[in-house]
Protein backbone atom coordinates (compact mmCIF):
# COMPACT_ATOMS: atom_id res chain seq x y z
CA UNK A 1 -8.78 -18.95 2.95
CA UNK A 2 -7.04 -15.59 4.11
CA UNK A 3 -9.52 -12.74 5.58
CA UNK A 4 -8.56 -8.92 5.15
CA UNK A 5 -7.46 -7.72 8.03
CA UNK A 6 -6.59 -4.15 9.09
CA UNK A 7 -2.59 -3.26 9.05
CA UNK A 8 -0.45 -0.71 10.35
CA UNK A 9 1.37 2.03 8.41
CA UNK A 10 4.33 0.36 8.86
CA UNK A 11 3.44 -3.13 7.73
CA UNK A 12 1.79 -1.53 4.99
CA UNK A 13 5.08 0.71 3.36
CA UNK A 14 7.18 -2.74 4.36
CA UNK A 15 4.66 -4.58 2.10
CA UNK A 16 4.83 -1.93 -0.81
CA UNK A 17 8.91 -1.49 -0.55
CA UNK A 18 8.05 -5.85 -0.85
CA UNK A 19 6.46 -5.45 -4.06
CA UNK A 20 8.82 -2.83 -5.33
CA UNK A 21 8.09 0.49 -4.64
CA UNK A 22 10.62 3.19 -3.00
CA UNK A 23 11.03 4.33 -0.02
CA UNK A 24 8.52 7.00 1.43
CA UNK A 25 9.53 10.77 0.57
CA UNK A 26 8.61 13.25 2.68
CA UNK A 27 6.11 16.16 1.12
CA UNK A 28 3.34 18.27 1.98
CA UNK A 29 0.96 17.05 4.64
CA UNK A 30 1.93 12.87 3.51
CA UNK A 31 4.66 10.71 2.10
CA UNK A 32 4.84 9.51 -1.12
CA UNK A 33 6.03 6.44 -2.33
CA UNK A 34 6.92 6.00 -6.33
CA UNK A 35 6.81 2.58 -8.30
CA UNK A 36 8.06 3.38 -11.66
CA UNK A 37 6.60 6.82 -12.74
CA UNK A 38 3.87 5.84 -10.81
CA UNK A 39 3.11 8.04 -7.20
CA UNK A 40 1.16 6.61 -4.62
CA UNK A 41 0.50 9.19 -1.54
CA UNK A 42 0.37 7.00 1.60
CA UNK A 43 -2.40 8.40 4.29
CA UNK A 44 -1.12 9.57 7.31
CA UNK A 45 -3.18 7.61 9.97
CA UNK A 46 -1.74 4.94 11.90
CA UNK A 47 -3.60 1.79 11.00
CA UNK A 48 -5.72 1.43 8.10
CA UNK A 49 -9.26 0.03 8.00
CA UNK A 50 -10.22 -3.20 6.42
CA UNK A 51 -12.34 -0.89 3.87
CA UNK A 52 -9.45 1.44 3.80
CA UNK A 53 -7.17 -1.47 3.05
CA UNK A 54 -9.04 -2.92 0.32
CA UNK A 55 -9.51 0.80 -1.76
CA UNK A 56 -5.59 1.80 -1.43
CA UNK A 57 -4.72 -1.80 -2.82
CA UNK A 58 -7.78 -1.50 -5.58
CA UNK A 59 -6.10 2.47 -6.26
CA UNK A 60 -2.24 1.02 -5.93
CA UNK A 61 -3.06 -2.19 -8.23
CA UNK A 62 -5.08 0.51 -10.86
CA UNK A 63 -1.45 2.86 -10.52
CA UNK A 64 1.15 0.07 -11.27
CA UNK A 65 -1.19 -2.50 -13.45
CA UNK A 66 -0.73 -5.84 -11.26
CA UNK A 67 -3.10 -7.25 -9.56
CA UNK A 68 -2.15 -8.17 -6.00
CA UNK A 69 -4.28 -10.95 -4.69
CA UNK A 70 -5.53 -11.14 -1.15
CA UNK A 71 -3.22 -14.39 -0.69
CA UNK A 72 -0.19 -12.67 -2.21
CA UNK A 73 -0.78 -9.36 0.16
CA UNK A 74 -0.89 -11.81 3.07
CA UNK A 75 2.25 -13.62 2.71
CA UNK A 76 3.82 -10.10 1.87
């Protein structure tokens, strides 16, 4: 059984562009990313907490309707 783990910014927009978001856009103080009409701002830190981890997928999965399971986000 997979554990959560923490990820880097990187892995992490490789993993969204994986499920089918856009690139990053630059604007403001963070990038954005867009799935559909949906906009998800990506933080700006360089590696994301487990906790962290777990609320941008809960807020990302509420934005775009899918649910992404841990297993699914690991083999992204």
């Amino acid at each position: 059984m997979p554990k959560w783990k923490p990820c880097k910014r990187r892995e992490f927009i490789k993993k969204l562009k994986r499920i089918g978001f856009e690139s990053p856009e630059p604007g403001g103080n963070h990038f954005y990313m867009r799935y559909g009409t949906y906009t998800f701002t990506v933080p700006s830190n360089q590696e994301y907490s487990v906790p962290q981890v777990k609320m941008l997928l809960e807020e990302i999965e509420q934005g775009i309707r899918k649910e992404i399971p841990l297993g699914e986000w690991e083999r992204l």
